[in-house]
N, C-alpha and C. Protein backbone atom coordinates (compact mmCIF):
# COMPACT_ATOMS: atom_id res chain seq x y z
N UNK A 1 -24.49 -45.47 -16.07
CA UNK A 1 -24.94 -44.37 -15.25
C UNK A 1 -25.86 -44.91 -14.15
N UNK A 2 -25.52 -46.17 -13.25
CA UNK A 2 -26.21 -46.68 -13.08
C UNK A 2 -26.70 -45.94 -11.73
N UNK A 3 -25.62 -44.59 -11.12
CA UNK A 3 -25.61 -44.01 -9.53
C UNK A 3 -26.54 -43.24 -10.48
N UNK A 4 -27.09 -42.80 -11.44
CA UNK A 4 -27.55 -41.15 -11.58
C UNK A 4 -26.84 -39.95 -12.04
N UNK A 5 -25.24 -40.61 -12.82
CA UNK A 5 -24.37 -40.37 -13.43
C UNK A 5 -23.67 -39.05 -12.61
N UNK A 6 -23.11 -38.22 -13.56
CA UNK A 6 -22.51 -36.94 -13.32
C UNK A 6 -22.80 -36.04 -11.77
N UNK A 7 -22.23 -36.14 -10.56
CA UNK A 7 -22.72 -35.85 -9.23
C UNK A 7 -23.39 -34.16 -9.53
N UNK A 8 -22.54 -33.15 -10.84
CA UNK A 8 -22.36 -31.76 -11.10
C UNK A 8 -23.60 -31.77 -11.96
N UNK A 9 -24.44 -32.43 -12.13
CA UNK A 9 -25.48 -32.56 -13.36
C UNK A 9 -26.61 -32.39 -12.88
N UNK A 10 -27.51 -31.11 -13.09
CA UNK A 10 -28.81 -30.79 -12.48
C UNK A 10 -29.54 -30.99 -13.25
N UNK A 11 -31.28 -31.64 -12.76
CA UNK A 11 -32.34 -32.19 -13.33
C UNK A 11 -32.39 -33.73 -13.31
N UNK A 12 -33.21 -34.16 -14.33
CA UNK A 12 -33.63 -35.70 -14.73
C UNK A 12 -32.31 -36.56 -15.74
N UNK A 13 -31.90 -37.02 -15.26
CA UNK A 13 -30.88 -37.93 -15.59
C UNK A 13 -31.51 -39.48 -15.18
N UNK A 14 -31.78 -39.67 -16.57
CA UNK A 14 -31.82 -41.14 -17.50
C UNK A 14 -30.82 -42.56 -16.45
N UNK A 15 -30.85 -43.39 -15.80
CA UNK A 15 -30.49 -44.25 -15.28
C UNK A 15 -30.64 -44.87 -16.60
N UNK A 16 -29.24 -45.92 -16.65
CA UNK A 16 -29.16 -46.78 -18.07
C UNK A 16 -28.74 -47.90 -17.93
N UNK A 17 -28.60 -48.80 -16.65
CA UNK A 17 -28.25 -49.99 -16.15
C UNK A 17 -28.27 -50.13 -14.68
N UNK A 18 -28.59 -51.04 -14.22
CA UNK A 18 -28.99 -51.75 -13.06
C UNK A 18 -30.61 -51.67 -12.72
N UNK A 19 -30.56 -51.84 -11.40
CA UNK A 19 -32.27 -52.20 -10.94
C UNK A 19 -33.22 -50.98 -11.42
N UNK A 20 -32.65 -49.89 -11.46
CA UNK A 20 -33.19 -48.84 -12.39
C UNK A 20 -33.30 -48.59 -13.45
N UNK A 21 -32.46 -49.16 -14.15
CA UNK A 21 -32.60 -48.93 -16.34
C UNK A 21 -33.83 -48.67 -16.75
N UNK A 22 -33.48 -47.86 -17.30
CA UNK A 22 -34.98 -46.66 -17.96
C UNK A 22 -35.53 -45.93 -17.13
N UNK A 23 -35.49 -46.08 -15.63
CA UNK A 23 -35.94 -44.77 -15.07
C UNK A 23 -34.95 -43.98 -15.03
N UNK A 24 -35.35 -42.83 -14.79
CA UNK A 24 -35.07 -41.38 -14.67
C UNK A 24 -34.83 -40.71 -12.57
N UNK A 25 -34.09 -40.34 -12.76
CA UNK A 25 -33.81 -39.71 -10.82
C UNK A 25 -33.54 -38.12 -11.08
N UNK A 26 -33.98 -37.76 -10.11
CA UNK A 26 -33.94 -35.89 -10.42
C UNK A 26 -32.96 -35.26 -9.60
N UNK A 27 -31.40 -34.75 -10.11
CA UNK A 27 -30.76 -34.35 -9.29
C UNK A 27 -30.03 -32.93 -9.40
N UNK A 28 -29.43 -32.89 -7.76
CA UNK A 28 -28.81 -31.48 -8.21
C UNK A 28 -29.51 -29.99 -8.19
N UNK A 29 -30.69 -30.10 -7.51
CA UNK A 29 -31.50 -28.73 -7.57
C UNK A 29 -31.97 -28.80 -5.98
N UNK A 30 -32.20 -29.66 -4.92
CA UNK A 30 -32.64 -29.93 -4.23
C UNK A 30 -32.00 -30.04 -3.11
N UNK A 31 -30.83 -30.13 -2.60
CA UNK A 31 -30.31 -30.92 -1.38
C UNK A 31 -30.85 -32.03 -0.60
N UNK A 32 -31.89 -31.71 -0.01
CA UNK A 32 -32.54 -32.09 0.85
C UNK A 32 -33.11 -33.65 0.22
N UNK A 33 -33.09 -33.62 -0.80
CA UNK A 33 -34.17 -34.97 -1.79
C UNK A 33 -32.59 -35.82 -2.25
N UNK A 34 -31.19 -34.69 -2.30
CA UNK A 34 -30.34 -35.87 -2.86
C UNK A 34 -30.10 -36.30 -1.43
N UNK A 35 -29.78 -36.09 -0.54
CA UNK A 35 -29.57 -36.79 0.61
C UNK A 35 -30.46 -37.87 0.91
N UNK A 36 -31.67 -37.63 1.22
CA UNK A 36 -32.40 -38.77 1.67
C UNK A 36 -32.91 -39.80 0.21
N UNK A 37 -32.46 -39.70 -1.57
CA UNK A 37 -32.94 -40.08 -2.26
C UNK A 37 -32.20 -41.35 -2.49
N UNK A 38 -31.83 -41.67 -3.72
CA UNK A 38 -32.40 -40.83 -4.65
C UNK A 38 -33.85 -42.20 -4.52
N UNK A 39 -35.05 -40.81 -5.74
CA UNK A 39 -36.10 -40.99 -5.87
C UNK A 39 -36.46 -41.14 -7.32
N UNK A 40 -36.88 -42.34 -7.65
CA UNK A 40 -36.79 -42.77 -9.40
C UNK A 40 -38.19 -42.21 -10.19
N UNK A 41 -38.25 -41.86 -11.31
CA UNK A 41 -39.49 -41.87 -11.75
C UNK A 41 -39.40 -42.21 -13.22
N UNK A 42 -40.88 -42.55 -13.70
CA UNK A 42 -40.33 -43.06 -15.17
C UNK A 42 -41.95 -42.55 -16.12
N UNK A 43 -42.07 -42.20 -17.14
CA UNK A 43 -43.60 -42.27 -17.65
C UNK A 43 -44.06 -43.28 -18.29
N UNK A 44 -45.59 -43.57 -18.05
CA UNK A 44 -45.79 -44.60 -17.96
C UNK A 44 -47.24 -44.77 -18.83
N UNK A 45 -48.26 -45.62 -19.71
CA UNK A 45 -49.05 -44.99 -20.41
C UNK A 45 -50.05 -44.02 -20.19
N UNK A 46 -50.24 -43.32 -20.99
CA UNK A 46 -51.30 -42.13 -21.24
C UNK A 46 -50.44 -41.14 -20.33
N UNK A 47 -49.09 -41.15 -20.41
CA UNK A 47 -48.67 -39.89 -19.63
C UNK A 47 -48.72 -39.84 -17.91
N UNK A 48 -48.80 -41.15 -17.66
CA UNK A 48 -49.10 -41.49 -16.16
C UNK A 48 -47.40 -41.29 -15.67
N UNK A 49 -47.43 -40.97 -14.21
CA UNK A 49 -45.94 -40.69 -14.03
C UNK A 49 -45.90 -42.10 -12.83
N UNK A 50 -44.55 -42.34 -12.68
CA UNK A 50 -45.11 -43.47 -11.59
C UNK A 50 -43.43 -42.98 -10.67
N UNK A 51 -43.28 -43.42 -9.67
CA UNK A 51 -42.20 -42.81 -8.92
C UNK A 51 -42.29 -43.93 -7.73
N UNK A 52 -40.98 -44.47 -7.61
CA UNK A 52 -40.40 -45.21 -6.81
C UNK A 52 -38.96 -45.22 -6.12
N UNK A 53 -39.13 -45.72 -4.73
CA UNK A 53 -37.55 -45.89 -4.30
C UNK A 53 -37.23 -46.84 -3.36
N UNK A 54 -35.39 -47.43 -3.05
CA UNK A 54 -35.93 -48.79 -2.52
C UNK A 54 -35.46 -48.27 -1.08
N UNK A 55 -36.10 -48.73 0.20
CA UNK A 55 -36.03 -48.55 1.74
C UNK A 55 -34.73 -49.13 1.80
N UNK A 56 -33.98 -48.41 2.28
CA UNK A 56 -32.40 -48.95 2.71
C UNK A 56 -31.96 -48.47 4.16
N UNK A 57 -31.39 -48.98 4.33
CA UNK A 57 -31.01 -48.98 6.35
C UNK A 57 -30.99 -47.35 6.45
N UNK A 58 -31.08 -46.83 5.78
CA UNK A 58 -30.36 -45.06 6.07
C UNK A 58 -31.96 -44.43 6.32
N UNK A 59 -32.89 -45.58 5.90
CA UNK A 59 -34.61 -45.10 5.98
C UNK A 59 -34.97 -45.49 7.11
N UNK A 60 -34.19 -45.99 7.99
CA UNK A 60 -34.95 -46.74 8.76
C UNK A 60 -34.91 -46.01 10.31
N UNK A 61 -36.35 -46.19 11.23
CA UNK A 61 -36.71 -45.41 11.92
C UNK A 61 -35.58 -46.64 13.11
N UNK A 62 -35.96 -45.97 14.86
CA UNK A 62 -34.86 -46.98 15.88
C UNK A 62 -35.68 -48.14 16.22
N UNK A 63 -36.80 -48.80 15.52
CA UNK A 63 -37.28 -49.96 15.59
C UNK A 63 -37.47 -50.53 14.30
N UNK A 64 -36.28 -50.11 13.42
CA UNK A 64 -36.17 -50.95 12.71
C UNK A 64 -37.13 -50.98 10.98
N UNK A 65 -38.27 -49.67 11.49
CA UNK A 65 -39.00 -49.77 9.76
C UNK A 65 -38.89 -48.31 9.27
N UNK A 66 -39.57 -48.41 8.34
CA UNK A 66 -39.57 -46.95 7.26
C UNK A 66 -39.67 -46.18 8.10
N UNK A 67 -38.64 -45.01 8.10
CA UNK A 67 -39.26 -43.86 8.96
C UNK A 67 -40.19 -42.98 8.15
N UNK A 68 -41.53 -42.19 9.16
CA UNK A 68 -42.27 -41.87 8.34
C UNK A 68 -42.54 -40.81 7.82
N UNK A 69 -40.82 -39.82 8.35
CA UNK A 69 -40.14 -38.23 7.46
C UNK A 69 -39.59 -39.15 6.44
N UNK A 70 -39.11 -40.29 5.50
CA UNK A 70 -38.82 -40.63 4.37
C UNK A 70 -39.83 -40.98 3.90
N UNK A 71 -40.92 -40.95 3.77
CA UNK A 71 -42.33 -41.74 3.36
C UNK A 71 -43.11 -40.41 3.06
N UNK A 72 -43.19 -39.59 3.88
CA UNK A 72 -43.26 -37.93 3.42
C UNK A 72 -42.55 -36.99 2.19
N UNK A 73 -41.17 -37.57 2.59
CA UNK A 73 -40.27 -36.67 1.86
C UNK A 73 -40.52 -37.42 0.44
N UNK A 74 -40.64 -38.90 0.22
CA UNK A 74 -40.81 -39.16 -1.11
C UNK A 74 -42.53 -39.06 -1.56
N UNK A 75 -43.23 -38.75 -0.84
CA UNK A 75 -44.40 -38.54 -1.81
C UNK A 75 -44.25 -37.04 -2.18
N UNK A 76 -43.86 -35.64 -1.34
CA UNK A 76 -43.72 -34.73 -1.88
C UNK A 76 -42.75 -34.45 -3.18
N UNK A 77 -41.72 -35.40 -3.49
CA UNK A 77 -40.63 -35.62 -4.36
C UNK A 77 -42.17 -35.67 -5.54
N UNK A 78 -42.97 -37.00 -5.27
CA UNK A 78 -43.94 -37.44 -5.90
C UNK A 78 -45.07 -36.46 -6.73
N UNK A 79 -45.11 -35.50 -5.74
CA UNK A 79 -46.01 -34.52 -6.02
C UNK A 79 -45.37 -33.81 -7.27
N UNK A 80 -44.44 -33.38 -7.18
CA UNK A 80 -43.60 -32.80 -7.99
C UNK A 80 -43.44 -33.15 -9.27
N UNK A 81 -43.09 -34.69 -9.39
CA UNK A 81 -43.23 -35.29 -10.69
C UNK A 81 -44.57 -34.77 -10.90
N UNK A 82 -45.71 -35.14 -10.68
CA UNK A 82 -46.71 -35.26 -11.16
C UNK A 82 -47.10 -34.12 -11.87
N UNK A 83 -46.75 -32.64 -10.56
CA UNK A 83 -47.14 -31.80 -11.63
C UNK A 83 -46.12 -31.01 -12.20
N UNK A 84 -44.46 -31.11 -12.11
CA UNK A 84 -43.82 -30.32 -13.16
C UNK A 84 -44.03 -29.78 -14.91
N UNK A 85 -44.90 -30.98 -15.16
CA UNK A 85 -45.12 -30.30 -16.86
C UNK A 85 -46.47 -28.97 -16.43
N UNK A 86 -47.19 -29.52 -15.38
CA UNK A 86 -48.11 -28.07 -15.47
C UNK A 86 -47.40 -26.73 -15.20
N UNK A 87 -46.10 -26.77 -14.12
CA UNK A 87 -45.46 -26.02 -13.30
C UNK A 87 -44.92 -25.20 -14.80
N UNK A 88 -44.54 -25.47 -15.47
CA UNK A 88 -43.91 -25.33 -17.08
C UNK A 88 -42.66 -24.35 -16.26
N UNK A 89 -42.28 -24.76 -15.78
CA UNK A 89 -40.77 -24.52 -15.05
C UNK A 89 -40.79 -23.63 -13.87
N UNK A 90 -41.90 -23.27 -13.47
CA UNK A 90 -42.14 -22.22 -12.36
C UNK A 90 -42.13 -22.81 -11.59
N UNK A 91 -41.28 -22.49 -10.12
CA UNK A 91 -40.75 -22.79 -8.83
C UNK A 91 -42.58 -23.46 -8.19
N UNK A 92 -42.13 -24.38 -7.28
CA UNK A 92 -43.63 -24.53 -6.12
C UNK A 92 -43.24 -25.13 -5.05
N UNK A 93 -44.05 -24.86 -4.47
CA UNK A 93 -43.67 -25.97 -2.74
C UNK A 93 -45.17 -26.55 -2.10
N UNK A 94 -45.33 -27.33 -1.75
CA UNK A 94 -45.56 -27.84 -0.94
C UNK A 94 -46.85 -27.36 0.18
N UNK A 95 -47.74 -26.82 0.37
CA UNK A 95 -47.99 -26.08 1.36
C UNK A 95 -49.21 -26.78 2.20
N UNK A 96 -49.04 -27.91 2.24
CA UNK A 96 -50.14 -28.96 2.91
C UNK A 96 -49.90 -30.16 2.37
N UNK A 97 -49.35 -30.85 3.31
CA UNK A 97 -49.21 -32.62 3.11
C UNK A 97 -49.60 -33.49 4.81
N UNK A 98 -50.83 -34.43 4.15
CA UNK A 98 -51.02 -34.66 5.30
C UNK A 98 -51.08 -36.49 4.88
N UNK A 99 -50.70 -36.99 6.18
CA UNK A 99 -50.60 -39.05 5.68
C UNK A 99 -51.17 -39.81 6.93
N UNK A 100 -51.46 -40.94 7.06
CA UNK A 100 -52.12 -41.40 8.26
C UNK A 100 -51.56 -42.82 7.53
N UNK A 101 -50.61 -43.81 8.09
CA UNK A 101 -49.79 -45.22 8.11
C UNK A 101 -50.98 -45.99 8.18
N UNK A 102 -50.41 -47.36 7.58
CA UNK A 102 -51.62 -48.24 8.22
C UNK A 102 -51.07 -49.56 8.51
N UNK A 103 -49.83 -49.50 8.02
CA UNK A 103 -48.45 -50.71 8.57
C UNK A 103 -47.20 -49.85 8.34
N UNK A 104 -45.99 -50.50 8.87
CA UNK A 104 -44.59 -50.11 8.46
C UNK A 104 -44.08 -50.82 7.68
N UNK A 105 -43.38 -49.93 6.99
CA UNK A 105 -42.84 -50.45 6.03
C UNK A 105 -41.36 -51.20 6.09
N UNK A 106 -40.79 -51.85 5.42
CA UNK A 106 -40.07 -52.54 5.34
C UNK A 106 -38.36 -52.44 4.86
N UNK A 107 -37.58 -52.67 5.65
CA UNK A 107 -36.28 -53.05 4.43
C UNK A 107 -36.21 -53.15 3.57
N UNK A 108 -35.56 -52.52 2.45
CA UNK A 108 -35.31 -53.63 0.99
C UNK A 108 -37.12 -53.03 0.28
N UNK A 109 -37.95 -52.77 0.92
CA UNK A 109 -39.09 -52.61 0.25
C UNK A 109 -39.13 -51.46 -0.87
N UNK A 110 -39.64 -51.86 -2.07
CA UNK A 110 -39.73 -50.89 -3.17
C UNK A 110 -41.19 -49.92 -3.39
């Protein structure tokens, strides 16, 4: 399951081989997050959530680095992990996200 398995399969689906094995990707509820994703997350001790993804040419701004609507779009992905167990399944959005760069990011960067 190494794409994030079943394309028809909504929620957290278990990655079980390749550069991802043992994380988890959240799909199928979102549009907008499977297009620009996918976005990995895994738990980590004391219940820590940790969430990663790797920069691939489809991220990349016309000089070449992270654009910084994908650097947005995955920390709000981020937000989400963090607090879905409080959410205890109730819908949320977003309603203030603010970021300030301090380099660009990279190709290939995780």
């Amino acid at each position: 399951m190494a794409d994030g398995g079943d394309a028809g399969t909504a929620g957290p689906l278990l990655i079980e081989d390749g550069e991802w094995a043992g994380w988890s990707c959240w799909r199928g509820t979102d549009p907008f997050e499977d297009l620009v994703g996918p976005y990995y997350f895994r738990e980590e001790a004391a219940g820590r959530m940790r969430c990663a993804f790797r920069a691939e040419a489809r991220h990349m701004n016309g000089m070449g680095f992270l654009h910084g609507g994908a650097v947005l779009a995955f920390i709000d992905f981020s937000l989400f992990i963090i607090a879905r167990d409080a959410l205890k399944g109730d819908p949320g959005v977003t309603v203030s996200l603010n970021a300030e760069f301090t380099s660009p990011g990279q190709l290939g960067a995780l």
